[in-house]
C-alpha atoms as a PDB file:
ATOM      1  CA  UNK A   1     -15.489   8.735   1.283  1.00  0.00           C
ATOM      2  CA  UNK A   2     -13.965  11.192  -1.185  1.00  0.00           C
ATOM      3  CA  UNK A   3     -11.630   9.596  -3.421  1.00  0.00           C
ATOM      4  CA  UNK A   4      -7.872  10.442  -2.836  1.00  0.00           C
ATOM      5  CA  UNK A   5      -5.779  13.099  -5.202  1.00  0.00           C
ATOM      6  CA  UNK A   6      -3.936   9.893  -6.045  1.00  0.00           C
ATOM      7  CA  UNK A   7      -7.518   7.942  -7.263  1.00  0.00           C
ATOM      8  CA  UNK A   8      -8.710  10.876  -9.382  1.00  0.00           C
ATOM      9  CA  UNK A   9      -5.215  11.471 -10.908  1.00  0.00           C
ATOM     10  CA  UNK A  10      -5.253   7.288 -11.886  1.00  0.00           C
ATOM     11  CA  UNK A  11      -8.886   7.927 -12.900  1.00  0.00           C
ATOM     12  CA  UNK A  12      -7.660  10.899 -15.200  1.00  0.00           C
ATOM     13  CA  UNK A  13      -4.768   8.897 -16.479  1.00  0.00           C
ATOM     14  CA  UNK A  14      -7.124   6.389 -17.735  1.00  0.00           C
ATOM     15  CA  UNK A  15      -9.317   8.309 -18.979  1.00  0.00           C
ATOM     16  CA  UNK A  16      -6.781   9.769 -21.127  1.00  0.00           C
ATOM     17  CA  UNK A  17      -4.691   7.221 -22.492  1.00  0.00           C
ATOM     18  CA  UNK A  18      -8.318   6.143 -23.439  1.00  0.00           C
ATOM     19  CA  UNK A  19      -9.063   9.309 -25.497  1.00  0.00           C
ATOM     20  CA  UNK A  20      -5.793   8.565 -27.227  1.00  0.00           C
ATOM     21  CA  UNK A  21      -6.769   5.542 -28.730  1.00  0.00           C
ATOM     22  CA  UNK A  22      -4.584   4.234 -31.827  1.00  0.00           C
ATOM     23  CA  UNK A  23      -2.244   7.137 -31.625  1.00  0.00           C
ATOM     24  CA  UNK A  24       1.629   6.506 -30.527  1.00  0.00           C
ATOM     25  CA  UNK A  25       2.348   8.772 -27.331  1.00  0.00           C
ATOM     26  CA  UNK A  26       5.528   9.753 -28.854  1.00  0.00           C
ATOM     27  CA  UNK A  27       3.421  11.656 -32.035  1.00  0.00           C
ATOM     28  CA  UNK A  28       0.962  13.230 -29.808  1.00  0.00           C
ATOM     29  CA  UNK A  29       4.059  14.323 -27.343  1.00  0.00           C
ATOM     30  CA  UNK A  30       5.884  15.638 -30.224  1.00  0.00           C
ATOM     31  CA  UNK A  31       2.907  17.580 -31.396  1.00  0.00           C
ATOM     32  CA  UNK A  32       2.551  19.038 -27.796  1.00  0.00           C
ATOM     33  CA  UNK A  33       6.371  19.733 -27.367  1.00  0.00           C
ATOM     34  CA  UNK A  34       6.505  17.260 -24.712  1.00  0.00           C
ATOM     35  CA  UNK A  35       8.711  14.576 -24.086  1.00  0.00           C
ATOM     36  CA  UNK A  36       7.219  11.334 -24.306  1.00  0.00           C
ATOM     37  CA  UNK A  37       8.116  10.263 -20.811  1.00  0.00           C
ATOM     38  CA  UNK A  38       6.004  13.711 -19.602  1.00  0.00           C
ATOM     39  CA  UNK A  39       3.032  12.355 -21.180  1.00  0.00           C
ATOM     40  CA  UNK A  40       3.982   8.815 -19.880  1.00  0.00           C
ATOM     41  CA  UNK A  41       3.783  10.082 -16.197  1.00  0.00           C
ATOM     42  CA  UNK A  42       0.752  11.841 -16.708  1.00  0.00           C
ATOM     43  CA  UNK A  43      -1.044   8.891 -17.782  1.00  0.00           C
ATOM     44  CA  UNK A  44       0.552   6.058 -15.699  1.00  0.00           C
ATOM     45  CA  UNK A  45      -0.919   9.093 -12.593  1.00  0.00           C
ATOM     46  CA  UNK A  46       2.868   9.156 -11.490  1.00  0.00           C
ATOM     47  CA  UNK A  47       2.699  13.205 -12.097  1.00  0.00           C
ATOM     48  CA  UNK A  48      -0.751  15.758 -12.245  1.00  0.00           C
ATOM     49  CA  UNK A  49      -1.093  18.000 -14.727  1.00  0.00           C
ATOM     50  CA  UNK A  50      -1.660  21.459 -15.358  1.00  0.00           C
ATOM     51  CA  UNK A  51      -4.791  23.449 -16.421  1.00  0.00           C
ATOM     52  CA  UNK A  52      -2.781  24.757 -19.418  1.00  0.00           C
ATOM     53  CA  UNK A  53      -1.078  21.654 -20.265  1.00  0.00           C
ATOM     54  CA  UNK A  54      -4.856  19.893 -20.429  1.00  0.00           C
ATOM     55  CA  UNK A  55      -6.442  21.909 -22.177  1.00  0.00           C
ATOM     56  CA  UNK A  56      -3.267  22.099 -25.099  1.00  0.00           C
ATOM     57  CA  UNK A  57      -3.851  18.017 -24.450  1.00  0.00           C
ATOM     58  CA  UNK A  58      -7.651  17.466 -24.787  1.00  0.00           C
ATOM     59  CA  UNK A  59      -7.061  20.354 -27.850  1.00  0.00           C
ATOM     60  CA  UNK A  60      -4.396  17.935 -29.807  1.00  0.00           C
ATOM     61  CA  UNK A  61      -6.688  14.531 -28.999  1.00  0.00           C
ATOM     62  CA  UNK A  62      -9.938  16.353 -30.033  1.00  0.00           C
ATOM     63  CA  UNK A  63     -11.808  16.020 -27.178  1.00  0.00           C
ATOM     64  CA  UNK A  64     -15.284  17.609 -27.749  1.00  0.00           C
ATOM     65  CA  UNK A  65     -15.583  20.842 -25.580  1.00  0.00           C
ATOM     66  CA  UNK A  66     -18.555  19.379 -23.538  1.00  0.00           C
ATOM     67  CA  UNK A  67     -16.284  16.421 -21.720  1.00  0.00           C
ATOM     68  CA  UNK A  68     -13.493  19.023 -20.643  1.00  0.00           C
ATOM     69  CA  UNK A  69     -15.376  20.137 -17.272  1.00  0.00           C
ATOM     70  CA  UNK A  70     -15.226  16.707 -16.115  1.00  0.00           C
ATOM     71  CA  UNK A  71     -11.599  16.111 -17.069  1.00  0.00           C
ATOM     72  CA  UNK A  72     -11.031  19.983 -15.416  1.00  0.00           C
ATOM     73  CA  UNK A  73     -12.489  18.195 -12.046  1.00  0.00           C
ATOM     74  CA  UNK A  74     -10.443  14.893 -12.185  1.00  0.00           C
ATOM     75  CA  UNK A  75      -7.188  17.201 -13.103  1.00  0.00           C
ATOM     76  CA  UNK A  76      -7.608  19.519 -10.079  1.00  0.00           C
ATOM     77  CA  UNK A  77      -8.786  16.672  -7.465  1.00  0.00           C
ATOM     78  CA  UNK A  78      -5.380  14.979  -8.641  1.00  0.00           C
ATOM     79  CA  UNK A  79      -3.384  18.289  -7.836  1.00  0.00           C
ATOM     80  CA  UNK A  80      -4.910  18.227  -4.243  1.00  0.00           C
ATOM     81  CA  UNK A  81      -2.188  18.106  -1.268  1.00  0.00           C
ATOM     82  CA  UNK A  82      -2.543  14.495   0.127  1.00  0.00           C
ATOM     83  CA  UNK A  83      -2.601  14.190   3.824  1.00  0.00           C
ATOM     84  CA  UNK A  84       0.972  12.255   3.660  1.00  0.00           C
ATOM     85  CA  UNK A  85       2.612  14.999   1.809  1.00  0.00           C
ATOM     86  CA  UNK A  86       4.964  15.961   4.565  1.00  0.00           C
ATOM     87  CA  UNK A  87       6.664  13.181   4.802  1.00  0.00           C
ATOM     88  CA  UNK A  88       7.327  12.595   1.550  1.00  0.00           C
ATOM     89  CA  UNK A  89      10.735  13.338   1.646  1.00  0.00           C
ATOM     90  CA  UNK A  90      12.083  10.799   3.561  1.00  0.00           C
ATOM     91  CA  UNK A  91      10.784   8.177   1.333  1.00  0.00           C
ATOM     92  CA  UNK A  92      10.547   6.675  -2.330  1.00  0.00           C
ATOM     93  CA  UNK A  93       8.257   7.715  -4.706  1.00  0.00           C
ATOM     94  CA  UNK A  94       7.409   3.900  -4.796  1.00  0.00           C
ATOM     95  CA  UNK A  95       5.680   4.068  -1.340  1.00  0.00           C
ATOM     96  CA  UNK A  96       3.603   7.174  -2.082  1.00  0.00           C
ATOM     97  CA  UNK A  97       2.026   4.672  -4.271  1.00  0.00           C
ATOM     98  CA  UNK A  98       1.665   2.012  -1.892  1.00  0.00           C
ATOM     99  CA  UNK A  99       0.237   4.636   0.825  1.00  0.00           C
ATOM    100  CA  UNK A 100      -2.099   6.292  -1.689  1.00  0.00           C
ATOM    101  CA  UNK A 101      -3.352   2.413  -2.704  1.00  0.00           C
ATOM    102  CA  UNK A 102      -3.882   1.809   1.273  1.00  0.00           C
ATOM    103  CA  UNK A 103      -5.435   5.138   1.621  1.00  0.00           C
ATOM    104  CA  UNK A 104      -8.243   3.299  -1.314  1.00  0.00           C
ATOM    105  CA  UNK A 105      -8.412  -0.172  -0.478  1.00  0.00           C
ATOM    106  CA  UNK A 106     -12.068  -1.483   0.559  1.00  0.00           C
ATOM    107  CA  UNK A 107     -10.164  -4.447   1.686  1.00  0.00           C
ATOM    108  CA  UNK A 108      -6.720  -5.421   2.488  1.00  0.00           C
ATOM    109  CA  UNK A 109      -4.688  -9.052   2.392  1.00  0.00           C
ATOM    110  CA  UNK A 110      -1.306  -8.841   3.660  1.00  0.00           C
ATOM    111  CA  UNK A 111       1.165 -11.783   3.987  1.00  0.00           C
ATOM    112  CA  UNK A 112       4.320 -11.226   6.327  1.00  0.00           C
ATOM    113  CA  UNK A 113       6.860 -13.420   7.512  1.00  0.00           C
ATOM    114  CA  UNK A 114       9.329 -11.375   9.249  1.00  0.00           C
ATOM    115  CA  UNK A 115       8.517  -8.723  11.137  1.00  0.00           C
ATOM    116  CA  UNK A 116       4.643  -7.295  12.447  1.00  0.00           C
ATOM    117  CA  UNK A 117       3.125  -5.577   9.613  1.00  0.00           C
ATOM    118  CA  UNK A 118       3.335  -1.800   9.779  1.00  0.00           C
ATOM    119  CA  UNK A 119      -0.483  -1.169  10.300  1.00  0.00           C
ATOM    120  CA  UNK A 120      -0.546  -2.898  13.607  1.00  0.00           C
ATOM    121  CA  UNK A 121       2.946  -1.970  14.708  1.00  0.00           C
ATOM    122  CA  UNK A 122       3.470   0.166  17.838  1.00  0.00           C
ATOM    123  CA  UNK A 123       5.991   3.031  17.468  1.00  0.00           C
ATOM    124  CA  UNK A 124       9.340   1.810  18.979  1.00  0.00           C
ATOM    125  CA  UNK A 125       8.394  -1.371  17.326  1.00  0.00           C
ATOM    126  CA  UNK A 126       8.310   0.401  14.064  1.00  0.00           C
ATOM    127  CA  UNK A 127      11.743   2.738  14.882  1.00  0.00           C
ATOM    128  CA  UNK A 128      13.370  -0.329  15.540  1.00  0.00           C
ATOM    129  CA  UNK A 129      12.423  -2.430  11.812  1.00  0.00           C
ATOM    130  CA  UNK A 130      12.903   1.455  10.202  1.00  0.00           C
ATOM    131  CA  UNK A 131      16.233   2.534  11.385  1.00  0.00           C
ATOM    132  CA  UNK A 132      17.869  -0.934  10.238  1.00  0.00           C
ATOM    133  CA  UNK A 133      16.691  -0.328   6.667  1.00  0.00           C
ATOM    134  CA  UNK A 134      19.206  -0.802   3.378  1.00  0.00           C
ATOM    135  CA  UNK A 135      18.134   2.917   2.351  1.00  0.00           C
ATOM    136  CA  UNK A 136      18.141   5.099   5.494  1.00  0.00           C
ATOM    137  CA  UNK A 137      20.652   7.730   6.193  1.00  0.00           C
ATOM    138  CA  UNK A 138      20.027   9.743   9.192  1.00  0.00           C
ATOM    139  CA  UNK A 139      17.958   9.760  11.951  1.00  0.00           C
ATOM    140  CA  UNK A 140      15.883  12.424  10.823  1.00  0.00           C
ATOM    141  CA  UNK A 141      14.648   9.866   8.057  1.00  0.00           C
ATOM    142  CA  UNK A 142      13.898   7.200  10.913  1.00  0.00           C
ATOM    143  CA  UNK A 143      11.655   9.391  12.732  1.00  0.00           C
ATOM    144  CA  UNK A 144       9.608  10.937   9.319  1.00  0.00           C
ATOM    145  CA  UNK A 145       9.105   7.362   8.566  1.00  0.00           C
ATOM    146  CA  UNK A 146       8.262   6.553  12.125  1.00  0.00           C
ATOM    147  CA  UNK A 147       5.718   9.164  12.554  1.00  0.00           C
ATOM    148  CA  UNK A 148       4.172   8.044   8.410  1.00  0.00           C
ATOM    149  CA  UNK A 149       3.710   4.448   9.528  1.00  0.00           C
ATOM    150  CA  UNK A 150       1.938   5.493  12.497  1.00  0.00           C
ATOM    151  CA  UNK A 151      -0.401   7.911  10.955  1.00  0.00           C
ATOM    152  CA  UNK A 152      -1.124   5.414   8.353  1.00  0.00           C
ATOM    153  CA  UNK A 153      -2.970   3.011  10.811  1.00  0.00           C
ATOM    154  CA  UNK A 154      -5.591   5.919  10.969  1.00  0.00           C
ATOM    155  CA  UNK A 155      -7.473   4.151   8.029  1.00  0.00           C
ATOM    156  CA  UNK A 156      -8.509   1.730  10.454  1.00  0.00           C
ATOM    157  CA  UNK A 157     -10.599   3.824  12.640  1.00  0.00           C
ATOM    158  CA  UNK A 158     -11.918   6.048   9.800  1.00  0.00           C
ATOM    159  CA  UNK A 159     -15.405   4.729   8.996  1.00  0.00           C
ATOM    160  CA  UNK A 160     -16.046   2.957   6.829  1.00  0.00           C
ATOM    161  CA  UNK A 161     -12.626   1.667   7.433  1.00  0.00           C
ATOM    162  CA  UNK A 162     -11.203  -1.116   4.975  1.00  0.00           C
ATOM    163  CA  UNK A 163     -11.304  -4.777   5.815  1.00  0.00           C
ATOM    164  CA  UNK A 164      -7.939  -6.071   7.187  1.00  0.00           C
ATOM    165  CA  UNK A 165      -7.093  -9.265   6.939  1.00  0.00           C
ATOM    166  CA  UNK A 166      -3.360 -10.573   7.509  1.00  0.00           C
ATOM    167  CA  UNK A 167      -1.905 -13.605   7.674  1.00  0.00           C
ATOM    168  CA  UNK A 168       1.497 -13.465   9.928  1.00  0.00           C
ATOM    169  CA  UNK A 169       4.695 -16.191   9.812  1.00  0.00           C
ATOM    170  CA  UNK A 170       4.936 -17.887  13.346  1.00  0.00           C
ATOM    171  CA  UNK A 171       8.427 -16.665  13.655  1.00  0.00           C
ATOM    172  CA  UNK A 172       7.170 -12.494  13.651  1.00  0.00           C
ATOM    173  CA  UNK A 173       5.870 -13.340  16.941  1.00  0.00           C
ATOM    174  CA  UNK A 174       9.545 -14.258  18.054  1.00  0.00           C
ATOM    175  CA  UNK A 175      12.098 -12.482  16.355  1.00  0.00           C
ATOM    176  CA  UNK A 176      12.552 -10.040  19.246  1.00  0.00           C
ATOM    177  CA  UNK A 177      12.739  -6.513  17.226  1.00  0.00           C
ATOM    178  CA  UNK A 178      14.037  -3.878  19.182  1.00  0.00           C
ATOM    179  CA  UNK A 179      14.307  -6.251  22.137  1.00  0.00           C
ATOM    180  CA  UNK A 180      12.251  -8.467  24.549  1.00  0.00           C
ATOM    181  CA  UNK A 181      10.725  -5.057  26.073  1.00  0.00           C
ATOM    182  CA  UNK A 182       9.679  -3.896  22.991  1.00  0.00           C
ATOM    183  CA  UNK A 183       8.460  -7.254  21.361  1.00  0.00           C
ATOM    184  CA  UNK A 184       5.966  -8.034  24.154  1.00  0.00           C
ATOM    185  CA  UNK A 185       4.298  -4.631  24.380  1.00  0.00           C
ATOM    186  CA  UNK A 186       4.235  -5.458  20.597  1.00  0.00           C
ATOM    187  CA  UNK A 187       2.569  -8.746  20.741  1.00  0.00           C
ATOM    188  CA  UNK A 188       0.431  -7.173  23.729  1.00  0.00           C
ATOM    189  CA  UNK A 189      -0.837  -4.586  20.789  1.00  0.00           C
ATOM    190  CA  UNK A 190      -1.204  -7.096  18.275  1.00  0.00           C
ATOM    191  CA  UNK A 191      -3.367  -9.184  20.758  1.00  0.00           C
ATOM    192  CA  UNK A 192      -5.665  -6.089  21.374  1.00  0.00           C
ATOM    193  CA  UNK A 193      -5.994  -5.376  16.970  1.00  0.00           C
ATOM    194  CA  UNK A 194      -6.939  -9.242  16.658  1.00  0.00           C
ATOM    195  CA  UNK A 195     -10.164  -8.485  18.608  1.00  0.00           C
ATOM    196  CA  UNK A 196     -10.925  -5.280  16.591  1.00  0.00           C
ATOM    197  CA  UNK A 197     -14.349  -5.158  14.734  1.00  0.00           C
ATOM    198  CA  UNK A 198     -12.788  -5.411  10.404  1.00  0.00           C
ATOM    199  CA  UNK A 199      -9.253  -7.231  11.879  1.00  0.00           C
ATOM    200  CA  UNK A 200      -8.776 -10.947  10.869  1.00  0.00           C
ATOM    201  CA  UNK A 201      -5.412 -11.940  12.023  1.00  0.00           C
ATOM    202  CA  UNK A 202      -4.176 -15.433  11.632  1.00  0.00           C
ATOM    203  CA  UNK A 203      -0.538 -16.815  12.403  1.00  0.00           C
ATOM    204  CA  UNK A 204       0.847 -19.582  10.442  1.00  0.00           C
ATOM    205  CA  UNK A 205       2.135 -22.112  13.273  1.00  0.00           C
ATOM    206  CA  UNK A 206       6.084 -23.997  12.239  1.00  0.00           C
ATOM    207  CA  UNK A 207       4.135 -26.838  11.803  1.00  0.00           C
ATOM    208  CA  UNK A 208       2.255 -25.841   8.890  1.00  0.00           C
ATOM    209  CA  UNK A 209       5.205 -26.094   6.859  1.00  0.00           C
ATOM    210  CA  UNK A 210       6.232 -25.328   3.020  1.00  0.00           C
ATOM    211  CA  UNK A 211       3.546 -23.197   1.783  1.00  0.00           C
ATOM    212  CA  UNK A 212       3.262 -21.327  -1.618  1.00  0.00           C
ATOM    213  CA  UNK A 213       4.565 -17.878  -0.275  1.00  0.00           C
ATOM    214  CA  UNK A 214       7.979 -18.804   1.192  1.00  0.00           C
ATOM    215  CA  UNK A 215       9.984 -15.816  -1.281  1.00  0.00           C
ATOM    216  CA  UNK A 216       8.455 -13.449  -0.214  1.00  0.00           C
ATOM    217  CA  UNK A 217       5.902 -10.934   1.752  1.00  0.00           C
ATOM    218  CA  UNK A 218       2.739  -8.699  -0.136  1.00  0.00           C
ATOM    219  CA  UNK A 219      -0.087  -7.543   0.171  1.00  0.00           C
ATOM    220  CA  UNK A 220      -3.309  -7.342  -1.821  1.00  0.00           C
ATOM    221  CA  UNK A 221      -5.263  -4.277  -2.696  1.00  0.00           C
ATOM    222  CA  UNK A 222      -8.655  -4.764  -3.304  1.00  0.00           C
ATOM    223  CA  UNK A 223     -11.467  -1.523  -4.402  1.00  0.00           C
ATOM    224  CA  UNK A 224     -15.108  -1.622  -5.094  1.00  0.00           C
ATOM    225  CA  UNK A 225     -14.381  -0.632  -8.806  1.00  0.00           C
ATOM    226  CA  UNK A 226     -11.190  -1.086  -9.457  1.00  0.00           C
ATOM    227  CA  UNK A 227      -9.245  -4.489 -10.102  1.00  0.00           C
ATOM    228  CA  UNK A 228      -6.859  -5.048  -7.093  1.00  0.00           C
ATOM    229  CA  UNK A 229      -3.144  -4.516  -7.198  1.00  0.00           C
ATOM    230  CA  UNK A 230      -0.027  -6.426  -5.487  1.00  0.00           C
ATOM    231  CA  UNK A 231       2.587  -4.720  -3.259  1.00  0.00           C
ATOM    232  CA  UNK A 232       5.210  -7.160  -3.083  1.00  0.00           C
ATOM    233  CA  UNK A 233       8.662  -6.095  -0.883  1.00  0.00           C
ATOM    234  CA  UNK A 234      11.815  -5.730  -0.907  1.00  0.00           C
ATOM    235  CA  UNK A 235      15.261  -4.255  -0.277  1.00  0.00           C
ATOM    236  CA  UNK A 236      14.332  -1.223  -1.699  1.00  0.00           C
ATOM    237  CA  UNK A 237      10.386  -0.415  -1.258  1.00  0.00           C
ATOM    238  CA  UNK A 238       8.892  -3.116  -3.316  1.00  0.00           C
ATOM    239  CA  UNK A 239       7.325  -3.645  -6.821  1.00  0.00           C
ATOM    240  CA  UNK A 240       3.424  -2.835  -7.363  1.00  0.00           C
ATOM    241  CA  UNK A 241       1.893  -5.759 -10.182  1.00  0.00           C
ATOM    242  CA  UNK A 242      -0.928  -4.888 -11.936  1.00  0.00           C
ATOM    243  CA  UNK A 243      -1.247  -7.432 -14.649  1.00  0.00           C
ATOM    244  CA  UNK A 244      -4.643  -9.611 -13.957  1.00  0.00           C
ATOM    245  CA  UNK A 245      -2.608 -13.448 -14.295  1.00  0.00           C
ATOM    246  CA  UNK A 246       0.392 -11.977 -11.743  1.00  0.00           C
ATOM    247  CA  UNK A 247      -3.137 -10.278  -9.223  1.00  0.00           C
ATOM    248  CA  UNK A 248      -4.493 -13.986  -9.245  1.00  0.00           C
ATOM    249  CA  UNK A 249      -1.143 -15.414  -7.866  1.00  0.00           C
ATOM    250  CA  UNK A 250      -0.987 -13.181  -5.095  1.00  0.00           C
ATOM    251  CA  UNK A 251      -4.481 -13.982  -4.327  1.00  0.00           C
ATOM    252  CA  UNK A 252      -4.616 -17.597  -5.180  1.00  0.00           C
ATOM    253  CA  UNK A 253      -1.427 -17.684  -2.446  1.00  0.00           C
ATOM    254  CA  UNK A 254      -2.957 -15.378  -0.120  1.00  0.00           C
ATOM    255  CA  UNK A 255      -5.890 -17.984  -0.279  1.00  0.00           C
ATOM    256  CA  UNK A 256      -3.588 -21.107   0.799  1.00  0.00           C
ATOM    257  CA  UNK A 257      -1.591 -19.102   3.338  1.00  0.00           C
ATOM    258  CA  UNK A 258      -5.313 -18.608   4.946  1.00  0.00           C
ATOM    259  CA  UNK A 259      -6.223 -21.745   4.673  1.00  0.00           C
ATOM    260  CA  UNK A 260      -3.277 -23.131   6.184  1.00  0.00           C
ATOM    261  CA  UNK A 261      -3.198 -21.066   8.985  1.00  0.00           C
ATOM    262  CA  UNK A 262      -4.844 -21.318  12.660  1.00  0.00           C
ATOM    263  CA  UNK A 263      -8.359 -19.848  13.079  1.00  0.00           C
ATOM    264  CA  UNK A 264      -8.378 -16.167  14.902  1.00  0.00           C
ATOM    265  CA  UNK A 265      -9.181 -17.475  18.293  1.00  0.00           C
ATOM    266  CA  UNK A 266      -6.524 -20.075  18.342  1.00  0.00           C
ATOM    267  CA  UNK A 267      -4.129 -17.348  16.515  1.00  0.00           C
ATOM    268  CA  UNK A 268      -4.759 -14.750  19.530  1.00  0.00           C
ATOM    269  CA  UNK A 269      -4.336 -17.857  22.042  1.00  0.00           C
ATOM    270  CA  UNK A 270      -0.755 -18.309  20.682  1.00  0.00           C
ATOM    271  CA  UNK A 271       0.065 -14.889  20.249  1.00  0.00           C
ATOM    272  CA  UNK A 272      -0.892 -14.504  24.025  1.00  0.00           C
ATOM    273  CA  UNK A 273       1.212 -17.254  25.089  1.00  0.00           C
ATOM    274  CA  UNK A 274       4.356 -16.060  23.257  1.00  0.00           C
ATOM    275  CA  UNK A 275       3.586 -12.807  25.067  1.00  0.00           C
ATOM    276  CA  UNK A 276       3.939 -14.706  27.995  1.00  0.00           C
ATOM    277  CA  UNK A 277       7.507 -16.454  27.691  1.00  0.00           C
ATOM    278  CA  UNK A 278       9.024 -13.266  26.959  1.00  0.00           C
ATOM    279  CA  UNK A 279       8.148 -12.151  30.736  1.00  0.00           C
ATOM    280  CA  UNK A 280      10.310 -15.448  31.690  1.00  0.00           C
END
């Protein structure tokens, strides 16, 4: 699979802040004319770059003239439209990240206590948990958000497709979002993705308990050659962690949470049966 305009513009921004070694970005911004927060964009990937502006770049950090085709390539693959760009609009520039990271992953660990977690989610399930949101406006920014969380759950049929494995609070499977209708076509759906070649889904029962992951709900990141990254939510679209010691947290939980949860049969044998009371 070709790596994302978001991968090649992180790979770029590496590869950069690399080349500028012991230099502070403030001197080699104010040698460019730049502000230091440009150049801070460019290499954190939150922004591309020109042509021009690289080549007055790899000109001020002395980059020999042989390794600028290469950093051309990265440059341009990072300008590329990304399939998601249409509905980027009606959402933060925080969850471009996180969609760009899910559009990567080789494998993805997802904890969730509240509500069905947005790659397994049918539509109106998803309308309903979108349109109650601290942030949204208008129902024009329900649907755009709608339709983005359903196109999303394409990665899971592209091939290879990442590894999914999520590990889901008992009380998801109850908390009747957008209604009893709604919730058991849900659960019916979530039944169906349990059984999915790549899908490990495990509920944590009421019985299991305090457990380490009771603030909160994230998921993991992992990529064949990259070091994984945290998504961790909130009121307002979350906080991506980076830092190696906060990573092995998240996974070190993610581990327990797993552990302490029912096997995937016995998980799709209660999700089944809570399917069932709601037809009561």
């Amino acid at each position: 699979m070709a790596p994302t305009s978001m991968a090649a513009r992180r790979e770029l921004g590496d590869e950069l802040r690399r080349l500028r070694g012991d230099r502070r970005g403030a001197e080699v911004a104010a040698e460019l004319g730049w502000s230091e927060s440009k150049l801070s964009r460019i290499e954190t990937a939150r922004t591309g770059i020109s042509e021009p502006d690289l080549e007055r770049l790899l000109g001020v950090l002395g980059v020999p003239a042989r390794d600028w085709p290469r950093l051309r390539d990265m440059a341009g693959r990072g300008r590329a439209r990304v399939w998601w760009a249409p509905y980027r609009s009606s959402v933060a520039d925080r969850y471009d990240e996180f969609v760009a990271l899910e559009a990567e992953a080789t494998a993805i660990c997802e904890w969730e206590a509240q509500v069905i977690p947005g790659l397994l989610q049918t539509d109106e399930y998803a309308h309903a948990v979108i349109e109650v949101g601290a942030d949204v406006q208008d129902a024009d920014t329900v649907q755009r958000r709608t339709a983005l969380r359903m196109a999303r759950q394409s990665i899971l049929t592209r091939d290879p497709s990442p590894l999914l494995c999520v590990v889901l609070d008992e009380s998801a499977l109850r908390r009747e979002v957008g209604g009893r209708a709604v919730l058991r076509r849900q659960l019916q759906r979530l039944y169906d993705a349990a059984d999915r070649p790549g899908v490990e889904l495990r509920i944590l029962p009421f019985a299991a308990g305090a457990h380490a992951a009771l603030g909160e709900a994230f998921v993991v990141f992992e990529f064949g050659k990259r070091p994984p990254v945290v998504h961790s939510e909130d009121l307002v679209g979350g906080q991506l962690r980076t830092k190696p010691s906060e990573v092995q947290v998240y996974r070190d939980a993610f581990a327990d949470l797993r552990s302490r949860a029912l096997p995937p049969r016995a998980s799709r044998e209660l999700i089944a049966r809570t399917g069932e009371h709601l037809l009561d």
